[in-house]
N, C-alpha and C. Protein backbone atom coordinates (compact mmCIF):
# COMPACT_ATOMS: atom_id res chain seq x y z
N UNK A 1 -4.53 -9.51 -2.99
CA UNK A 1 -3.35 -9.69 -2.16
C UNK A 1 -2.98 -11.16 -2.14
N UNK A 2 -1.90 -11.38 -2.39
CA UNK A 2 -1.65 -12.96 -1.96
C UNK A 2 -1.11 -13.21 -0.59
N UNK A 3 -0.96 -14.12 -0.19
CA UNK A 3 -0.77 -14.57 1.14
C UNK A 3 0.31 -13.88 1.85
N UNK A 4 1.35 -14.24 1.41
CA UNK A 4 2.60 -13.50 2.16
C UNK A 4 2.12 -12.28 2.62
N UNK A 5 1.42 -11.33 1.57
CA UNK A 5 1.55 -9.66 2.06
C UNK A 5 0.20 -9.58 2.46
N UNK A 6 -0.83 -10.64 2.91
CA UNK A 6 -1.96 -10.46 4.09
C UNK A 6 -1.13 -11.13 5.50
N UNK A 7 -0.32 -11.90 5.55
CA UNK A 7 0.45 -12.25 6.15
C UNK A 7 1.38 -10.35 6.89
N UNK A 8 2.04 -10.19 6.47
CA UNK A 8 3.02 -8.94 6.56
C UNK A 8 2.17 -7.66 6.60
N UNK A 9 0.70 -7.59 6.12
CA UNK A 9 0.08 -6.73 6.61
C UNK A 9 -0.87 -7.04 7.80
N UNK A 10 -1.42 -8.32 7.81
CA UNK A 10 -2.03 -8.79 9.67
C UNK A 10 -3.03 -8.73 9.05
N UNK A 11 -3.89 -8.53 7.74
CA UNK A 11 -5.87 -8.72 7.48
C UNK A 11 -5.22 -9.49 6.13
N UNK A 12 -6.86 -10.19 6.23
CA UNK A 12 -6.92 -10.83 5.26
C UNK A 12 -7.99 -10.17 3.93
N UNK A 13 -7.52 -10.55 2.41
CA UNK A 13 -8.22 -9.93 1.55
C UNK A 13 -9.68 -9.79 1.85
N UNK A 14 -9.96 -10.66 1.64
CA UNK A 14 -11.57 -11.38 1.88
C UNK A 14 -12.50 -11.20 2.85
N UNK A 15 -11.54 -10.70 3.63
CA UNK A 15 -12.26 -9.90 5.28
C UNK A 15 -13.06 -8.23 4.96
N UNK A 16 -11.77 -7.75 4.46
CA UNK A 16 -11.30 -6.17 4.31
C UNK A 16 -12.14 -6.14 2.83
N UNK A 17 -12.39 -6.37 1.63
CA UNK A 17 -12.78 -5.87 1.16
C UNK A 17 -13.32 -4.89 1.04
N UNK A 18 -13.64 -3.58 0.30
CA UNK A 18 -14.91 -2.26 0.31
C UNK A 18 -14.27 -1.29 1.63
N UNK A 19 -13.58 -1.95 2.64
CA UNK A 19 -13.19 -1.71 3.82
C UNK A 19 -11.62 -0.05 3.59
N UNK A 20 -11.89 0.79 4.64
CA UNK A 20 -11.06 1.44 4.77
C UNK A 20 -9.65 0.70 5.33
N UNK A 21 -8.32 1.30 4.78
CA UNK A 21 -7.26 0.39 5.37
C UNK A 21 -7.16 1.27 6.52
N UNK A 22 -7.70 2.31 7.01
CA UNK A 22 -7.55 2.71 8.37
C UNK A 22 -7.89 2.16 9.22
N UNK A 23 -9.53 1.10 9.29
CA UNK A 23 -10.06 0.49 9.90
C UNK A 23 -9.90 -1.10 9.88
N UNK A 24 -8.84 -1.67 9.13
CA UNK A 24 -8.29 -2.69 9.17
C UNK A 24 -7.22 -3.05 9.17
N UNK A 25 -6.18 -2.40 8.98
CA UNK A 25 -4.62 -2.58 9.57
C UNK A 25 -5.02 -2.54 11.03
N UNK A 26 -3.82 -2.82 11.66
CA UNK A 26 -3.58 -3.50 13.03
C UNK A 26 -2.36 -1.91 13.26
N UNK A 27 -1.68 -1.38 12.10
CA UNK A 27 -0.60 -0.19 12.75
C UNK A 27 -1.14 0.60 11.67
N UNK A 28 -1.28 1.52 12.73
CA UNK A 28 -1.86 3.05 12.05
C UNK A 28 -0.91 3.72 11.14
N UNK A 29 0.70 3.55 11.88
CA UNK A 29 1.91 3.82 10.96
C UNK A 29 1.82 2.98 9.37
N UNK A 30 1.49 2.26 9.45
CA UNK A 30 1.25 1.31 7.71
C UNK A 30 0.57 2.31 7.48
N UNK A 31 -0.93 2.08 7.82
CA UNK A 31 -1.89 2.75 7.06
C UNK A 31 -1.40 4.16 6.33
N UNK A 32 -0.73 5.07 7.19
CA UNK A 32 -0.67 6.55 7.29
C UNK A 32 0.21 6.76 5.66
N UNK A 33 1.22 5.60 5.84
CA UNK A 33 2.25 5.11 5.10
C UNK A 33 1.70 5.03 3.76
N UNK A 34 0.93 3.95 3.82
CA UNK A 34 0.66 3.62 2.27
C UNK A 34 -0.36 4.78 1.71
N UNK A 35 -1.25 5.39 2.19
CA UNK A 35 -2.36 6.52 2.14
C UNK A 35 -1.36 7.28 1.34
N UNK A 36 -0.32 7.89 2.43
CA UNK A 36 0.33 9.04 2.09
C UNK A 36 1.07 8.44 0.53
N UNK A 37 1.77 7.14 0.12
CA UNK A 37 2.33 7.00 -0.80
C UNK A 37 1.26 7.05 -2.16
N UNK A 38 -0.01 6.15 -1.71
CA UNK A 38 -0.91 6.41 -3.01
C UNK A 38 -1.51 7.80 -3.37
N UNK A 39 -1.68 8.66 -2.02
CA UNK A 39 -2.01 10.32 -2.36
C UNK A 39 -0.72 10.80 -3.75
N UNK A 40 0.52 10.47 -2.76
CA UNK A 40 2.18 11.14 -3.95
C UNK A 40 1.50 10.56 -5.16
N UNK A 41 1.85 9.39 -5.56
CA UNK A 41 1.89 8.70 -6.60
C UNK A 41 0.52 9.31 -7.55
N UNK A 42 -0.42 9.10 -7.26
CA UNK A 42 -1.68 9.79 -7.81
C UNK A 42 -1.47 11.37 -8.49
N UNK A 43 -1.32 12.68 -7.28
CA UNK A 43 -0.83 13.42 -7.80
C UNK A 43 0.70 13.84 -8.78
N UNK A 44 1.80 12.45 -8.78
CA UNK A 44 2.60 12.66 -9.89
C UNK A 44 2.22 11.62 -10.97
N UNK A 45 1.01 11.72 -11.61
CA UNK A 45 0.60 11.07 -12.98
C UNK A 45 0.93 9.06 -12.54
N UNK A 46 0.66 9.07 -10.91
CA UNK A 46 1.02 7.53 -11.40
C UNK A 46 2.57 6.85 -10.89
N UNK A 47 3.09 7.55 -10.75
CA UNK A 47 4.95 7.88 -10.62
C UNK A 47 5.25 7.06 -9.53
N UNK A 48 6.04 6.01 -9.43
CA UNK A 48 5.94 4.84 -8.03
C UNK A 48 6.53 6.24 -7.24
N UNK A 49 6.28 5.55 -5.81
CA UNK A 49 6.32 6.13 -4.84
C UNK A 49 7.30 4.67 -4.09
N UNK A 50 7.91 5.22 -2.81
CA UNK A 50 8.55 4.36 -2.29
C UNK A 50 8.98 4.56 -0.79
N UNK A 51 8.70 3.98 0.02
CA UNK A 51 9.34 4.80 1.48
C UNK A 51 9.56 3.16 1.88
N UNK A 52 10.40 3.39 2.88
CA UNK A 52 10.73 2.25 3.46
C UNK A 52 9.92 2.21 5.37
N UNK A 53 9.57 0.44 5.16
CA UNK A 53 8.60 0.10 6.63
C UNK A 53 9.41 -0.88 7.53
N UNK A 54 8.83 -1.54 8.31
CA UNK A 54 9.06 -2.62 9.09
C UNK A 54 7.69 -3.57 8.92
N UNK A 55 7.70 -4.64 8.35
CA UNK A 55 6.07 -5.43 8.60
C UNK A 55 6.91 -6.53 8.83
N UNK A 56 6.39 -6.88 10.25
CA UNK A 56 6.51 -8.14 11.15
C UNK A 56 7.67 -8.32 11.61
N UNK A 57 8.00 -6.83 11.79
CA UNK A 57 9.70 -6.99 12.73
C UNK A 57 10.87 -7.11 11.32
N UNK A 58 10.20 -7.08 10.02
CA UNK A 58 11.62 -7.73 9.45
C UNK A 58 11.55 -5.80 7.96
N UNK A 59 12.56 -5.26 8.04
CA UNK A 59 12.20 -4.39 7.00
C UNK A 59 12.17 -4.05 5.53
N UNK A 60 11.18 -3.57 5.04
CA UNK A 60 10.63 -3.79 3.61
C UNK A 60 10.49 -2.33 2.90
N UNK A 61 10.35 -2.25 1.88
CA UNK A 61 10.74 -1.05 0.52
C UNK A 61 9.20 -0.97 0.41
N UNK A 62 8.15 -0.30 0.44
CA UNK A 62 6.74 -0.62 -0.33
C UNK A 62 6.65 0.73 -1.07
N UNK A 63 6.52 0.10 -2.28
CA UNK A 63 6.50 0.43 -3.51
C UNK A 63 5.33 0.87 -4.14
N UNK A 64 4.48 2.10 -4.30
CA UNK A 64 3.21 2.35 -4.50
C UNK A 64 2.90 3.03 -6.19
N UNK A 65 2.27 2.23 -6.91
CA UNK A 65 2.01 3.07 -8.36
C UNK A 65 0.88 3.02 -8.39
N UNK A 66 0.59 4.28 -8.67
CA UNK A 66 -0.97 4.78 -9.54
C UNK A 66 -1.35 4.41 -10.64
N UNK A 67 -2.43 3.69 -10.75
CA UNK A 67 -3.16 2.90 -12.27
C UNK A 67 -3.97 4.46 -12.75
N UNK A 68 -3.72 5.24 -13.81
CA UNK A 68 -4.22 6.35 -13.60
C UNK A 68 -5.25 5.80 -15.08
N UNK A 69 -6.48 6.43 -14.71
CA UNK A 69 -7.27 6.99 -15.94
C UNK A 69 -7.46 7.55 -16.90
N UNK A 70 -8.15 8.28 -17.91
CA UNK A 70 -8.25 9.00 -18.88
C UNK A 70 -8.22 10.12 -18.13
N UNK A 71 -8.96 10.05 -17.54
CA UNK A 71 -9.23 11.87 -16.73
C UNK A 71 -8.77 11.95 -15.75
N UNK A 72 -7.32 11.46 -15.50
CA UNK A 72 -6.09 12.07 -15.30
C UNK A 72 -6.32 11.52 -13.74
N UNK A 73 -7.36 10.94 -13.40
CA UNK A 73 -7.80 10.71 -11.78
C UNK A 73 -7.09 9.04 -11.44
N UNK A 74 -6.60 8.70 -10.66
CA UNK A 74 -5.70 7.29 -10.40
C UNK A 74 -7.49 6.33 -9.85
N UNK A 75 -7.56 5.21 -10.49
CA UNK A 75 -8.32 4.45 -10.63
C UNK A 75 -8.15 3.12 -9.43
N UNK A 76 -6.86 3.10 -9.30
CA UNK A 76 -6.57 1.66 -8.53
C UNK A 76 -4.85 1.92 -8.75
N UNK A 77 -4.33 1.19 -7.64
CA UNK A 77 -3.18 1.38 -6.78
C UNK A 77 -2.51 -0.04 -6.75
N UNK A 78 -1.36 -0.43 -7.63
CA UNK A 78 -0.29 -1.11 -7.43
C UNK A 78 0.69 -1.20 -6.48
N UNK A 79 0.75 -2.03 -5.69
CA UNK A 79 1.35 -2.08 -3.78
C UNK A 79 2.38 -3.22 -4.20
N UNK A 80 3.61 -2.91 -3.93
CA UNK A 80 4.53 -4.19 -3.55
C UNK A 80 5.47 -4.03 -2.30
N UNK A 81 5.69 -5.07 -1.81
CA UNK A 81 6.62 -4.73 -0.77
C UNK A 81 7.83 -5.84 -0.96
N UNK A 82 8.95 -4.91 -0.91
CA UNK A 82 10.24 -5.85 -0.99
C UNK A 82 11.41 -6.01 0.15
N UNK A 83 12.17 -6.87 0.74
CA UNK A 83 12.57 -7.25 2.09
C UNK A 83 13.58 -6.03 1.41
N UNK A 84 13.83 -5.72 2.58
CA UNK A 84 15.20 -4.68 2.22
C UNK A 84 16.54 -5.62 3.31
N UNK A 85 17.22 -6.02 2.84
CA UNK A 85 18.37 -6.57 2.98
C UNK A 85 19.32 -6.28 3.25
């Protein structure tokens, strides 16, 4: 994570590591949020996912893709968040 989006999410990388994001976000609504987008994305081969949030009062697009594997299982999760304007 780089700064801004430990910033806009309230934990820091280095804290949270190994760590559930249920038990380290500060809003359960994020968490529920991004869970639910990397579950979509995973089961469509990887396929961004997208719902729109609020982080820190100001609102943002977060953008979720599945790094998928050989055996078809998503390995690791590409997160961006963009100001929606």
């Amino acid at each position: 994570m780089n700064s801004e989006a430990e910033d806009l999410c309230g934990f820091r990388e280095n804290a949270s590591q190994g760590m559930n994001l249920l038990d380290v976000s500060r809003e359960q609504g994020f968490s529920g949020t991004v869970i639910e987008l990397c579950d979509n994305s995973a089961n469509n081969m990887g396929t961004n996912q997208s719902a729109e949030y609020e982080l820190s009062g100001i609102p943002h697009v977060v953008n979720v893709a599945a790094l998928m594997g050989k055996d078809g299982f998503a390995k690791a999760f590409y997160l961006t968040f963009v100001r929606a304007d």
